[in-house]
N, C-alpha and C. Protein backbone atom coordinates (compact mmCIF):
# COMPACT_ATOMS: atom_id res chain seq x y z
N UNK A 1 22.37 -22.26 23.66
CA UNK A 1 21.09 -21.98 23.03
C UNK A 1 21.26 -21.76 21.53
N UNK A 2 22.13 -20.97 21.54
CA UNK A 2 22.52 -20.81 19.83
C UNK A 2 22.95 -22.08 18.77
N UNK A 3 23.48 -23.11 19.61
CA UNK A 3 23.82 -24.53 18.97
C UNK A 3 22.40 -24.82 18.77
N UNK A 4 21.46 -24.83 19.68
CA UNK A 4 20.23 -25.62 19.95
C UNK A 4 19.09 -25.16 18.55
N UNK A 5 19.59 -23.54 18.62
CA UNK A 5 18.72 -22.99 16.77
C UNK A 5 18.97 -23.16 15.74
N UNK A 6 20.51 -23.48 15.71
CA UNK A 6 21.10 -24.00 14.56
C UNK A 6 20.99 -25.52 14.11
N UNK A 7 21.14 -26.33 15.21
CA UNK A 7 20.65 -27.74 14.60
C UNK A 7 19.01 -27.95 14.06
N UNK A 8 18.14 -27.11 15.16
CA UNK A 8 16.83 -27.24 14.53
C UNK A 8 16.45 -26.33 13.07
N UNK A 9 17.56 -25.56 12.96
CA UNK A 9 17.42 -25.12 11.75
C UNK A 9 17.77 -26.08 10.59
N UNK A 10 18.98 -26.77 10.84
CA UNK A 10 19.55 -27.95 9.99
C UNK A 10 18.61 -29.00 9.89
N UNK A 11 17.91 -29.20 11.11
CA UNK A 11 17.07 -30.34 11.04
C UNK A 11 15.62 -30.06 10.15
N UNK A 12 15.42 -29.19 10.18
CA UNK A 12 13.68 -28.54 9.44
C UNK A 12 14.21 -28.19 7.84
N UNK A 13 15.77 -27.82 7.39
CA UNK A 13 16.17 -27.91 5.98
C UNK A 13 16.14 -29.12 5.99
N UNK A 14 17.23 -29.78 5.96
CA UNK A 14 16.89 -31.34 5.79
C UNK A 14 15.44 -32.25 5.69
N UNK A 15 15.01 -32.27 6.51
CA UNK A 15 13.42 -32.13 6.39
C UNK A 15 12.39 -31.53 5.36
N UNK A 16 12.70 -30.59 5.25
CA UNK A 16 12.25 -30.05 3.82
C UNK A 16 12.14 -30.64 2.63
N UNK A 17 13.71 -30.51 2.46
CA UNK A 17 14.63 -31.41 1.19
C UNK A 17 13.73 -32.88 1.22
N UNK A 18 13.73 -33.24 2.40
CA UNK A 18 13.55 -34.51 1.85
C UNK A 18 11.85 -34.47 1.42
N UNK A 19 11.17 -33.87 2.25
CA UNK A 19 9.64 -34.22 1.86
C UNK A 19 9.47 -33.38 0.47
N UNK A 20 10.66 -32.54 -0.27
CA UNK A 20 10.27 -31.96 -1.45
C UNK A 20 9.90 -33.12 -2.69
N UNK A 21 10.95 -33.77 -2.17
CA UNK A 21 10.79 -35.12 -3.08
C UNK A 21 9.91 -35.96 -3.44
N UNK A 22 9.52 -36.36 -4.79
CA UNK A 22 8.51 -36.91 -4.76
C UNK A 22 8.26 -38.01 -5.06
N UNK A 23 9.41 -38.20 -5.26
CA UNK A 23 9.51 -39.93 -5.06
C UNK A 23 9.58 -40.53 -3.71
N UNK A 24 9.28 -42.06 -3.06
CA UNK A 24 9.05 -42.35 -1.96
C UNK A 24 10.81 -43.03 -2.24
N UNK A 25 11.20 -43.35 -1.22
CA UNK A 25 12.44 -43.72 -0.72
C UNK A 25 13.35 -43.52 -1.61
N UNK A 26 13.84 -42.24 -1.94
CA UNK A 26 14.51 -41.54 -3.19
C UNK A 26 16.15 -41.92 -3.02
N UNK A 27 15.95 -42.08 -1.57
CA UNK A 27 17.65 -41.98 -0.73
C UNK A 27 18.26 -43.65 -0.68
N UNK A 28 17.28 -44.51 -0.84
CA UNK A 28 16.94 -46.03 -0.33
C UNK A 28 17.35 -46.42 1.15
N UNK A 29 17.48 -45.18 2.01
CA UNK A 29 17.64 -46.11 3.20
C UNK A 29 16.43 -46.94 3.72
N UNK A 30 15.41 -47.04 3.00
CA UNK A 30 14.26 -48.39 3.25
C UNK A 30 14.77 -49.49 2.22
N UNK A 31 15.92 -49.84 1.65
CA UNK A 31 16.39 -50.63 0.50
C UNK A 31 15.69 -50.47 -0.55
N UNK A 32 15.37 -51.46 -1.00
CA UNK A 32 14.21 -51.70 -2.57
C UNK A 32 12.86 -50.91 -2.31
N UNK A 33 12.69 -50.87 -1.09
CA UNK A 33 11.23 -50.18 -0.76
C UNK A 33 10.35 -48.95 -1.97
N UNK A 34 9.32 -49.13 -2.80
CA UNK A 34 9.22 -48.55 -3.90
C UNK A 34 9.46 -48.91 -4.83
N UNK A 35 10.62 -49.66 -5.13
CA UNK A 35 11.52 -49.45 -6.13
C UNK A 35 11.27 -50.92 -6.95
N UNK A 36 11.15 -51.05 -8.23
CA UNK A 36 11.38 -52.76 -9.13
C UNK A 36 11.87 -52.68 -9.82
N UNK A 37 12.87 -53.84 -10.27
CA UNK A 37 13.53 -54.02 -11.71
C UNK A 37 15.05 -54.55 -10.53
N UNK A 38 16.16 -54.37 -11.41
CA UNK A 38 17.35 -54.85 -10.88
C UNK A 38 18.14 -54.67 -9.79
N UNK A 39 17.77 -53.66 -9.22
CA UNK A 39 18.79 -52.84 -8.39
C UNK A 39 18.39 -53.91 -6.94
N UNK A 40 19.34 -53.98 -5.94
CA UNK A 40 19.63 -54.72 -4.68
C UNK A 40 20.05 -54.10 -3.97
N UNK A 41 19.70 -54.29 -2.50
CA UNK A 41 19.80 -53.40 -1.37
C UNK A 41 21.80 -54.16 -0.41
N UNK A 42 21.95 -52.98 -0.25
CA UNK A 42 23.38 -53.47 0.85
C UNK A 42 23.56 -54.44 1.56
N UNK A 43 22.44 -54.70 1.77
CA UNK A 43 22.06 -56.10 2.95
C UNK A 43 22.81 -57.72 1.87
N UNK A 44 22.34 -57.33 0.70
CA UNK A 44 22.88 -58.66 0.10
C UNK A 44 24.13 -58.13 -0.59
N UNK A 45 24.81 -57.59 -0.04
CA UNK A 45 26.73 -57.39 -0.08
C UNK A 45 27.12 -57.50 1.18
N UNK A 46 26.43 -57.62 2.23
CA UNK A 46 26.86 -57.44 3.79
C UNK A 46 28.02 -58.97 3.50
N UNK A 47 29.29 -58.90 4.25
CA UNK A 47 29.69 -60.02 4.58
C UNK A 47 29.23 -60.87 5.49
N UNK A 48 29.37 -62.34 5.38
CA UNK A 48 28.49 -63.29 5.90
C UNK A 48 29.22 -63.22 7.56
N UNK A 49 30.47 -62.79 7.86
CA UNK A 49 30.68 -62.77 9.31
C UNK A 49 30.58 -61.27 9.73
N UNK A 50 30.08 -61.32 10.90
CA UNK A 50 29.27 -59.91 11.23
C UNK A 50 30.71 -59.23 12.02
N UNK A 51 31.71 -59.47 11.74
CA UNK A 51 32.73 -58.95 12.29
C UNK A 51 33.59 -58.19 11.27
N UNK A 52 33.27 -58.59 9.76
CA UNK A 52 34.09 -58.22 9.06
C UNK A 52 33.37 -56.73 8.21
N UNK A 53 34.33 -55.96 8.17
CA UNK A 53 33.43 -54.39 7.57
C UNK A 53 33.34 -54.57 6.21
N UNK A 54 31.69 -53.88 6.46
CA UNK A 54 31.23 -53.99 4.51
C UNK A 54 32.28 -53.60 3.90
N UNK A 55 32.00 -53.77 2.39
CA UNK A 55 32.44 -52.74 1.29
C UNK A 55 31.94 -51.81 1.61
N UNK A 56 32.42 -50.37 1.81
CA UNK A 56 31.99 -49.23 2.08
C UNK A 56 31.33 -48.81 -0.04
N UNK A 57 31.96 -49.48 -0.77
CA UNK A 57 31.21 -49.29 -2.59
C UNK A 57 29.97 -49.75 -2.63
N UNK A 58 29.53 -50.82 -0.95
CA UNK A 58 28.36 -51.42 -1.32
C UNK A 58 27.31 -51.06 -0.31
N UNK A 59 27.76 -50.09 0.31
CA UNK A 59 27.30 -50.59 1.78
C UNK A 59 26.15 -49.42 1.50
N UNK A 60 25.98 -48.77 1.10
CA UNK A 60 24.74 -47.83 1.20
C UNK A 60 24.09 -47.51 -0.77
N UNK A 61 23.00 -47.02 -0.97
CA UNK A 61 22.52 -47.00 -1.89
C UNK A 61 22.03 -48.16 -2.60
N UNK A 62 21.45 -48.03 -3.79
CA UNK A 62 20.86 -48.74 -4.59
C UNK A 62 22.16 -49.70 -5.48
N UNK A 63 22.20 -51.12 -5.68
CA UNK A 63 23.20 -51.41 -5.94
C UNK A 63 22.72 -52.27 -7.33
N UNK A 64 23.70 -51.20 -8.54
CA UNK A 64 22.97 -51.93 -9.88
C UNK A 64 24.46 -52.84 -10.46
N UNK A 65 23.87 -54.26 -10.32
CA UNK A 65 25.53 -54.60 -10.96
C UNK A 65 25.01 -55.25 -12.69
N UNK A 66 25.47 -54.67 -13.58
CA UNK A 66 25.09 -54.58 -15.20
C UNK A 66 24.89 -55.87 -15.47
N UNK A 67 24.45 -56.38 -16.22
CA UNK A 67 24.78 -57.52 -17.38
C UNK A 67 25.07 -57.43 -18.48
N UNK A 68 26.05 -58.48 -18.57
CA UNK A 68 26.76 -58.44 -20.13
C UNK A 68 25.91 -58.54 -21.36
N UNK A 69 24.99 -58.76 -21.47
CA UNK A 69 24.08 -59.09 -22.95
C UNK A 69 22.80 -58.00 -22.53
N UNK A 70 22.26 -58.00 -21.40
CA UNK A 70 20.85 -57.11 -21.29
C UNK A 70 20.95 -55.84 -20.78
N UNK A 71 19.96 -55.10 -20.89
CA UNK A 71 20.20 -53.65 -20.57
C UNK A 71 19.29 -53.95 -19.31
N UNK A 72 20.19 -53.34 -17.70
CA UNK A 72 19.33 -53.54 -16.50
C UNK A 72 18.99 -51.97 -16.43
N UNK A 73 17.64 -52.47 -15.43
CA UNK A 73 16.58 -50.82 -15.00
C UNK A 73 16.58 -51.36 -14.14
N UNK A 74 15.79 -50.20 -12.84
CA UNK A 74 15.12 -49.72 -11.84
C UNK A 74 13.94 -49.21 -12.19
N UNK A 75 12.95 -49.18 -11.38
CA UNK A 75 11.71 -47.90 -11.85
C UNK A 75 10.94 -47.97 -10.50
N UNK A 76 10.21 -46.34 -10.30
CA UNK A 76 8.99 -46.43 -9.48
C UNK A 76 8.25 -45.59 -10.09
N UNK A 77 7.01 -46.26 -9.88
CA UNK A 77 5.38 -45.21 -10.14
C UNK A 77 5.16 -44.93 -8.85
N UNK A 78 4.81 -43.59 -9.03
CA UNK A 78 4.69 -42.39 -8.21
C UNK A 78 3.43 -41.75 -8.47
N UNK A 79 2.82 -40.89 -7.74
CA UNK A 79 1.87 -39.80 -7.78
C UNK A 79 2.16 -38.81 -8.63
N UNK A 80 2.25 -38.10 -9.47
CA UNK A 80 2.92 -37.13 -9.66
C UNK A 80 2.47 -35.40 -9.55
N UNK A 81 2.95 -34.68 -8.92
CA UNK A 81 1.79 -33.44 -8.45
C UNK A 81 2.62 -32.08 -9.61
N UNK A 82 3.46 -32.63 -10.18
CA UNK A 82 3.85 -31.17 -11.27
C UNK A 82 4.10 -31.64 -12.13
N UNK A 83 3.92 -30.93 -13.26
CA UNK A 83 4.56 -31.19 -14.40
C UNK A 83 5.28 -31.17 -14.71
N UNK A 84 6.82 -30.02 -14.02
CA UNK A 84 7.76 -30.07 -14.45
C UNK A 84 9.01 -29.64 -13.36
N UNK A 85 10.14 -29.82 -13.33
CA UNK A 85 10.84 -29.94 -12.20
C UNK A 85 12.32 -29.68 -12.31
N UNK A 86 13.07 -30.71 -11.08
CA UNK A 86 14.19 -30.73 -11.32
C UNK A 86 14.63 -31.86 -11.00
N UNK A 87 15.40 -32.91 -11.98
CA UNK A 87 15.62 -34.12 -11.72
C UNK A 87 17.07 -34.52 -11.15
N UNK A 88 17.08 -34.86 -10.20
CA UNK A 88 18.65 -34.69 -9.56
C UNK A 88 18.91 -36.59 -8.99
N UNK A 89 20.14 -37.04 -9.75
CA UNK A 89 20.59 -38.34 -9.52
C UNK A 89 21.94 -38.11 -9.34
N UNK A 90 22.31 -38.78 -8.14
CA UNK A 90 23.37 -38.80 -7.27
C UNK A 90 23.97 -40.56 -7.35
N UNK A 91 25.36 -40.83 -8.13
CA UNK A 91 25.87 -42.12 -8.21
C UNK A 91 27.03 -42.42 -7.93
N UNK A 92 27.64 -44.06 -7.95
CA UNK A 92 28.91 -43.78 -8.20
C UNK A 92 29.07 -45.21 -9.23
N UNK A 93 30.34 -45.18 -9.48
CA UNK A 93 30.57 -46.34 -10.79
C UNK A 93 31.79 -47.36 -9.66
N UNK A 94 31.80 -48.10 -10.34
CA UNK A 94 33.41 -49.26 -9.98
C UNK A 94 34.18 -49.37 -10.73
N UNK A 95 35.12 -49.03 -10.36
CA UNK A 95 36.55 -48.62 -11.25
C UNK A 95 36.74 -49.57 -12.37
N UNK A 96 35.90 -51.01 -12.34
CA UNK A 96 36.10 -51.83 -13.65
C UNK A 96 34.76 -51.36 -14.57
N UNK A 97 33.95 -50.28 -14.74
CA UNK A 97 32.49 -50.47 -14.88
C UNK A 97 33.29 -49.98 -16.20
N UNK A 98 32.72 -50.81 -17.58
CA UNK A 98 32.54 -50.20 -18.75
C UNK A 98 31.33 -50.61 -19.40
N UNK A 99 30.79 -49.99 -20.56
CA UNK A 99 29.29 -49.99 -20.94
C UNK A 99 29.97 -50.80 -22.42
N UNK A 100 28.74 -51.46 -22.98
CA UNK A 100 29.00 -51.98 -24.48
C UNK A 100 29.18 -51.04 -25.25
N UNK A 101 30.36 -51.52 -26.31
CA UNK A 101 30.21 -50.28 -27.47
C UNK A 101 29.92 -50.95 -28.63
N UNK A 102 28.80 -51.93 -28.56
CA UNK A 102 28.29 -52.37 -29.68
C UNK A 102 27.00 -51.74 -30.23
N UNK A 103 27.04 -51.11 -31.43
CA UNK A 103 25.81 -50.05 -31.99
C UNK A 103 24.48 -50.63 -31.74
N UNK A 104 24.77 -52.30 -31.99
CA UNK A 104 23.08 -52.43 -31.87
C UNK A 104 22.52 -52.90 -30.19
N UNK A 105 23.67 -52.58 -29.30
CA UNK A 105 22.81 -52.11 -28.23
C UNK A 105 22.05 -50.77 -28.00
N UNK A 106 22.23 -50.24 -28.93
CA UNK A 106 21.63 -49.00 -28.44
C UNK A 106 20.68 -48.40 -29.81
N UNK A 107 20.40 -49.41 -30.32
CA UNK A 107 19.41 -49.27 -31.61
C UNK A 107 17.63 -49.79 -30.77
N UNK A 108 16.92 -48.62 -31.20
CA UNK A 108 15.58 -48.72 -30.25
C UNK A 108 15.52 -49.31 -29.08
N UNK A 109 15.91 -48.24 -28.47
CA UNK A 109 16.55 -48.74 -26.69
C UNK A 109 15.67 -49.02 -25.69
N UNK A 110 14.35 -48.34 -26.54
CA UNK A 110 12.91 -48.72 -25.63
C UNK A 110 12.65 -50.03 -25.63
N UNK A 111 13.12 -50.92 -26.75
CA UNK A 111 12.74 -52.04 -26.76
C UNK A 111 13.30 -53.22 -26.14
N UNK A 112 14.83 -52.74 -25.97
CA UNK A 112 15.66 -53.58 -25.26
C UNK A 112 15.07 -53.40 -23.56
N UNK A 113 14.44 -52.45 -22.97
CA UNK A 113 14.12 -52.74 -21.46
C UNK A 113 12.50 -52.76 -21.40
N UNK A 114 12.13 -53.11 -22.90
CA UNK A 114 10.65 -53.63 -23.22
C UNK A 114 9.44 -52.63 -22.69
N UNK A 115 9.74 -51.35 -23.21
CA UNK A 115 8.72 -50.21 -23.13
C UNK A 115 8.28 -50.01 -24.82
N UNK A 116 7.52 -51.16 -25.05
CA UNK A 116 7.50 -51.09 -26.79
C UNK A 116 6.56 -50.32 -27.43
N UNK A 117 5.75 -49.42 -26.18
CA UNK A 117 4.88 -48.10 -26.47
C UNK A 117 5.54 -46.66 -26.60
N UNK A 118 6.76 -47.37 -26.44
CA UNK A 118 7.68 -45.68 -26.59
C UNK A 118 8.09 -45.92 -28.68
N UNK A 119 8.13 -44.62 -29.01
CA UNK A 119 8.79 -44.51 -30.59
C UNK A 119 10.43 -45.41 -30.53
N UNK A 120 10.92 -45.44 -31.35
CA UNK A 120 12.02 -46.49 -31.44
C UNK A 120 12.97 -45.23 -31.49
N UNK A 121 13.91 -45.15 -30.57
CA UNK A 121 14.96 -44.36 -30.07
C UNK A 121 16.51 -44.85 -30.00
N UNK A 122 17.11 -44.59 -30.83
CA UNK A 122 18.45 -44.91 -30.66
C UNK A 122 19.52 -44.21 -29.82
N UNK A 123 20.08 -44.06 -28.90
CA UNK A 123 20.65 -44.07 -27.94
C UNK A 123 22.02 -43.66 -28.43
N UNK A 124 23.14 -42.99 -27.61
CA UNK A 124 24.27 -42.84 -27.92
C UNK A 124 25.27 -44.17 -27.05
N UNK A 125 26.07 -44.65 -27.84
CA UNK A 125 26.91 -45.59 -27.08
C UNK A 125 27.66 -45.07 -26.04
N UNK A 126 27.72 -46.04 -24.56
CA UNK A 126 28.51 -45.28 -23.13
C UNK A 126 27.30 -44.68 -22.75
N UNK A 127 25.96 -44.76 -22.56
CA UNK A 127 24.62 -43.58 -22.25
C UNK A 127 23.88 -44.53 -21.30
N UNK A 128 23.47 -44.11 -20.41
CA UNK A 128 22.73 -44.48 -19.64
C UNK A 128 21.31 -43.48 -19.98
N UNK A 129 20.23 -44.29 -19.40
CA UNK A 129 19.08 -43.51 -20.01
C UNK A 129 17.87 -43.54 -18.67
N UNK A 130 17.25 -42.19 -18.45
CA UNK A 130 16.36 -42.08 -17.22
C UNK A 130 15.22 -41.41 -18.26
N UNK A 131 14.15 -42.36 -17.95
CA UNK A 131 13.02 -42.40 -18.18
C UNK A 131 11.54 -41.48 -17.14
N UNK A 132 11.00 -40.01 -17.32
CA UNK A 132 9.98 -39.80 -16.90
C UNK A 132 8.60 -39.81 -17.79
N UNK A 133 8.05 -40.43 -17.38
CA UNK A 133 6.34 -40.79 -18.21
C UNK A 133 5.15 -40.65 -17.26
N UNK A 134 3.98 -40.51 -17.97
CA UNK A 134 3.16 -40.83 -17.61
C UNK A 134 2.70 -41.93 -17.24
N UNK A 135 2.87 -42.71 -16.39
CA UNK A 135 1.71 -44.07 -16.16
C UNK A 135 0.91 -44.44 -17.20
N UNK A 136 1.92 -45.63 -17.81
CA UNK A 136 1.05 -46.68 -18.85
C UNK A 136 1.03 -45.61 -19.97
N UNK A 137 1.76 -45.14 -20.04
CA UNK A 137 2.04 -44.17 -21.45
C UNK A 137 2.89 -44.01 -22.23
N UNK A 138 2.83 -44.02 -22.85
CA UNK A 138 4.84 -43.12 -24.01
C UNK A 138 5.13 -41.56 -24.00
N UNK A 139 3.85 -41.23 -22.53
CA UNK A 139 3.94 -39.40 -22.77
C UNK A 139 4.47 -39.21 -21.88
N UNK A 140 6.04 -38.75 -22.05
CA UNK A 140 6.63 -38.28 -21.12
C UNK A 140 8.04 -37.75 -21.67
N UNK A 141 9.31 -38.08 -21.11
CA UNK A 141 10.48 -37.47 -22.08
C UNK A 141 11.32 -38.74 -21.23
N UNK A 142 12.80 -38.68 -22.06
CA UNK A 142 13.82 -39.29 -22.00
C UNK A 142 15.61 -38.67 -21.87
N UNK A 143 16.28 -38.88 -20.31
CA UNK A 143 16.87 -38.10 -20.35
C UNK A 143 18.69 -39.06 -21.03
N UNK A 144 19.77 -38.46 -21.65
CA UNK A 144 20.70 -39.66 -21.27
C UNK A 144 21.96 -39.03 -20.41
N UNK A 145 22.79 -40.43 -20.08
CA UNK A 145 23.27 -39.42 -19.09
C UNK A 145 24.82 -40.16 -19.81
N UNK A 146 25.84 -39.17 -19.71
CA UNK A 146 27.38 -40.08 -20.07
C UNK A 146 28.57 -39.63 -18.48
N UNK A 147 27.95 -40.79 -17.87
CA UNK A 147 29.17 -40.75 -16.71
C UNK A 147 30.48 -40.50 -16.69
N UNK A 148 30.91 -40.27 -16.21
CA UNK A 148 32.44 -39.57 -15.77
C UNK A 148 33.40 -41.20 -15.60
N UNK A 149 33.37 -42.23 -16.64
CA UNK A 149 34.39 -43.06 -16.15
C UNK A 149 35.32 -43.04 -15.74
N UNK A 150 35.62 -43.87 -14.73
CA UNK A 150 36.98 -44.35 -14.26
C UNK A 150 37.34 -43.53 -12.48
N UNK A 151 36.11 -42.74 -12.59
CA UNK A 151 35.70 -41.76 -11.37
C UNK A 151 35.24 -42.51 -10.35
N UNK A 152 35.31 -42.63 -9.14
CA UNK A 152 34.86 -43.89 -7.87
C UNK A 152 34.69 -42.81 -7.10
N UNK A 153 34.48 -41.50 -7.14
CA UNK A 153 33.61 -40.67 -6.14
C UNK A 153 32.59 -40.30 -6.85
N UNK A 154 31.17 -40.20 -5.97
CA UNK A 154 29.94 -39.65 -6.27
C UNK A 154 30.01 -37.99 -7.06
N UNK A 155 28.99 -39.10 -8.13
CA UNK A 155 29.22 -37.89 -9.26
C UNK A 155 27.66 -37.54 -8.94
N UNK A 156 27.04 -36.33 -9.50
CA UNK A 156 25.51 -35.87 -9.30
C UNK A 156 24.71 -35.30 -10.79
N UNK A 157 23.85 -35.92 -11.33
CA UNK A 157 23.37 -35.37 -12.46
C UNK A 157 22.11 -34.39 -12.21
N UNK A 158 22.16 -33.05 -12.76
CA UNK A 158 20.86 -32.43 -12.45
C UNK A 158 20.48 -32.00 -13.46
N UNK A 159 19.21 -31.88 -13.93
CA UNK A 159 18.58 -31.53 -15.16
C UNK A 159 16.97 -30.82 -14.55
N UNK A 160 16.50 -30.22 -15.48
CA UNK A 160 15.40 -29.49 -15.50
C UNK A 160 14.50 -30.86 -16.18
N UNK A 161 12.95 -31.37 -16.04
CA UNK A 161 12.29 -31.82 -16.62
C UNK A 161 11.09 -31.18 -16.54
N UNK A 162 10.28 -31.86 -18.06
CA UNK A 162 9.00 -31.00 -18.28
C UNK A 162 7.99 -32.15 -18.65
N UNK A 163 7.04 -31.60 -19.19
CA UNK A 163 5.81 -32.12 -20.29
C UNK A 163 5.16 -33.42 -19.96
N UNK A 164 4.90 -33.42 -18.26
CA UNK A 164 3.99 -34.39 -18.16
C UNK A 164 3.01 -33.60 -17.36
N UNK A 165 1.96 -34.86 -17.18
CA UNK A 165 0.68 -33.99 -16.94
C UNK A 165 0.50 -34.20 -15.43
N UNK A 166 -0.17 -33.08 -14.79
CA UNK A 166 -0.17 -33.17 -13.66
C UNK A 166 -0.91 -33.62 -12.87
N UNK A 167 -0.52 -33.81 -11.20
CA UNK A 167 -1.96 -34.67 -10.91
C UNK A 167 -2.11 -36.30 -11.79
N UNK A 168 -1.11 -36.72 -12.25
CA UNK A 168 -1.51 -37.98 -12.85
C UNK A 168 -0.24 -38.80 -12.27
N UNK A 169 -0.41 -40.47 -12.45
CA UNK A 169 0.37 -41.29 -11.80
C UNK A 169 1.40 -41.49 -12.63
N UNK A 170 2.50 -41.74 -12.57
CA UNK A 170 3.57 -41.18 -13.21
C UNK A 170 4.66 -42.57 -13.03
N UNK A 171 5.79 -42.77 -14.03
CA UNK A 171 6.64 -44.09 -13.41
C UNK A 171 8.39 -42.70 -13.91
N UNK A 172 9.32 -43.35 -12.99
CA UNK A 172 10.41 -43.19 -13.26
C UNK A 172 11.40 -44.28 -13.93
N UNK A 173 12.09 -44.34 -14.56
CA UNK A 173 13.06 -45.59 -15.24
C UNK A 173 14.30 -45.36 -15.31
N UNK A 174 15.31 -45.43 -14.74
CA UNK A 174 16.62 -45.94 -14.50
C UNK A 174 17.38 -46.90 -15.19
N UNK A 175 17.73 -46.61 -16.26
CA UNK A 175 18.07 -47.96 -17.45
C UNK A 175 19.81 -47.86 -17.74
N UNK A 176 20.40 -48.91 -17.50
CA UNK A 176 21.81 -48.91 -18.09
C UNK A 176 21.96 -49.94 -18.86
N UNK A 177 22.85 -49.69 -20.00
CA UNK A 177 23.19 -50.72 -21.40
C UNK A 177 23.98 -52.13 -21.06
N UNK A 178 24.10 -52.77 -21.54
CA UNK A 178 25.12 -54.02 -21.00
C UNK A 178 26.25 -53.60 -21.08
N UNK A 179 27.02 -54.40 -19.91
CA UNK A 179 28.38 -53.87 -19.78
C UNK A 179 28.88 -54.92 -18.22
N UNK A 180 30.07 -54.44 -17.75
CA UNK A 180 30.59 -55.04 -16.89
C UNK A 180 30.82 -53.70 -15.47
N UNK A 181 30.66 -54.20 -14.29
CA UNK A 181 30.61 -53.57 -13.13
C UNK A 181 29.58 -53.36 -13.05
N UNK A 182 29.32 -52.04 -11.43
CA UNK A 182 28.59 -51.68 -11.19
C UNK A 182 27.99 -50.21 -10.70
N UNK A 183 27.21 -50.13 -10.89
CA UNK A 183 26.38 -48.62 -10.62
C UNK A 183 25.69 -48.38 -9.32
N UNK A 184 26.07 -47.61 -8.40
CA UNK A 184 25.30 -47.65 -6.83
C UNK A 184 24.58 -46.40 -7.04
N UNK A 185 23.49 -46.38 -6.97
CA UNK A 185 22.36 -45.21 -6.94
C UNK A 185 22.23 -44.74 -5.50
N UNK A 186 23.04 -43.24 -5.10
CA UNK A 186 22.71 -43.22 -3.81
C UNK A 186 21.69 -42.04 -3.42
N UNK A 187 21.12 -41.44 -4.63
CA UNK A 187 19.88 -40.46 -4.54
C UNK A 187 19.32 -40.47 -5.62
N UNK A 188 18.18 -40.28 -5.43
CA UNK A 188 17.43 -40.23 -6.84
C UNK A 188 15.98 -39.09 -6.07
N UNK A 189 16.20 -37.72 -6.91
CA UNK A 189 15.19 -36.86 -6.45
C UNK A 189 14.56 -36.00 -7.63
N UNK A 190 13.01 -36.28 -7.53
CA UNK A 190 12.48 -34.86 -8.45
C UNK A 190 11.48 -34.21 -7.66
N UNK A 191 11.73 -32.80 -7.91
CA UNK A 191 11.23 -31.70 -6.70
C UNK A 191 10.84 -30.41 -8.20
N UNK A 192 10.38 -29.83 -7.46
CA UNK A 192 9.67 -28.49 -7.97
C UNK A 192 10.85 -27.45 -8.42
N UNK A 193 11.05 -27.02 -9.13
CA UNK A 193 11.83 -25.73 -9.80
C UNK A 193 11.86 -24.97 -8.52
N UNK A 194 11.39 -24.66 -7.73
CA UNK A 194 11.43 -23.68 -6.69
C UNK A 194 12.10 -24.59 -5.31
N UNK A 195 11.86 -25.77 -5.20
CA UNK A 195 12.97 -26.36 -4.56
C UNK A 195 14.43 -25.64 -3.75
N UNK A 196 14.37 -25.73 -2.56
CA UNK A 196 16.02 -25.12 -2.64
C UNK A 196 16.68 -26.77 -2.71
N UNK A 197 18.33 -26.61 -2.93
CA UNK A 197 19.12 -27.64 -3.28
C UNK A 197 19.40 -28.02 -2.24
């Protein structure tokens, strides 16, 4: 009986966690579901004979593999019910992944993934950049993030976000600079300050 309270206890946290989230398929086990721009689901890394085992680097999450000249994104518009939160992204890199260290990739960075309503923002080189806005707006903030290279276990970024308006439809953006390898997104969550983790 005591096993039997404890899993339904595990099962109603878990549960929680996940409906805190307010993004729809935050985890991607629906693949792309929500989600547009570059990123590809496991299914197109599966090997073509059903006998042979995935890449376990490919086999789950959001799978962003860079390009050398363009800066690739992800994004979803969402509902958005707070203004301000906690933004928590869960990744991992491929041991060949390096980012450009050419300055004028990262000279008005809004413009390179063609958000040309945002102010012209220059970027730090090696930065990946997550975008929260308002829907069809430039009102929102910009977070960057500098990964842990050369690391092939899941790293987790968490940050506090603010200053959008509430009750309004909202987009998220997921943007990395040109470069070589790849980036597997295996959570992507924003939840309420009061959230447990």
């Amino acid at each position: 009986m005591k096993n039997l309270v404890i899993a339904f206890l595990l099962l109603t946290s878990l549960a929680r966690v996940h409906a805190d989230n307010i993004l729809e398929n935050g985890d991607f086990a629906d693949g792309t579901s929500h989600w547009y721009g570059d990123g590809r689901p496991p299914s197109d890394f599966a090997p073509e004979n059903p006998l042979d085992k995935p890449d376990p680097f490919t086999s789950k999450g959001l799978i962003m593999p860079l390009k050398e000249l363009d800066w690739t994104r992800m994004a979803q518009d969402f509902k958005g019910r707070i203004a301000s939160g906690i933004l928590t992204l869960t990744y991992m890199l491929s041991p060949d992944l390096t980012f450009s260290t050419k300055p004028e990739d990262y000279v008005n960075m809004p413009a390179h993934i063609h958000y040309g309503g945002w102010k012209s923002v220059n970027t730090p080189p090696g930065a990946w950049v997550v975008f929260i806005a308002d829907f069809g707006s430039a009102h929102g903030s910009y977070y960057t993030i500098r990964p842990n290279l050369g690391s092939t276990g899941a790293q987790t970024y968490k940050l506090p976000f603010s200053k959008l308006t509430p009750l309004e439809d909202k987009t998220i953006t997921i943007a990395f600079p040109p470069g070589k390898g790849t980036v597997v997104i295996l959570n992507v969550s924003l939840t309420a300050e009061t959230s447990s983790p």
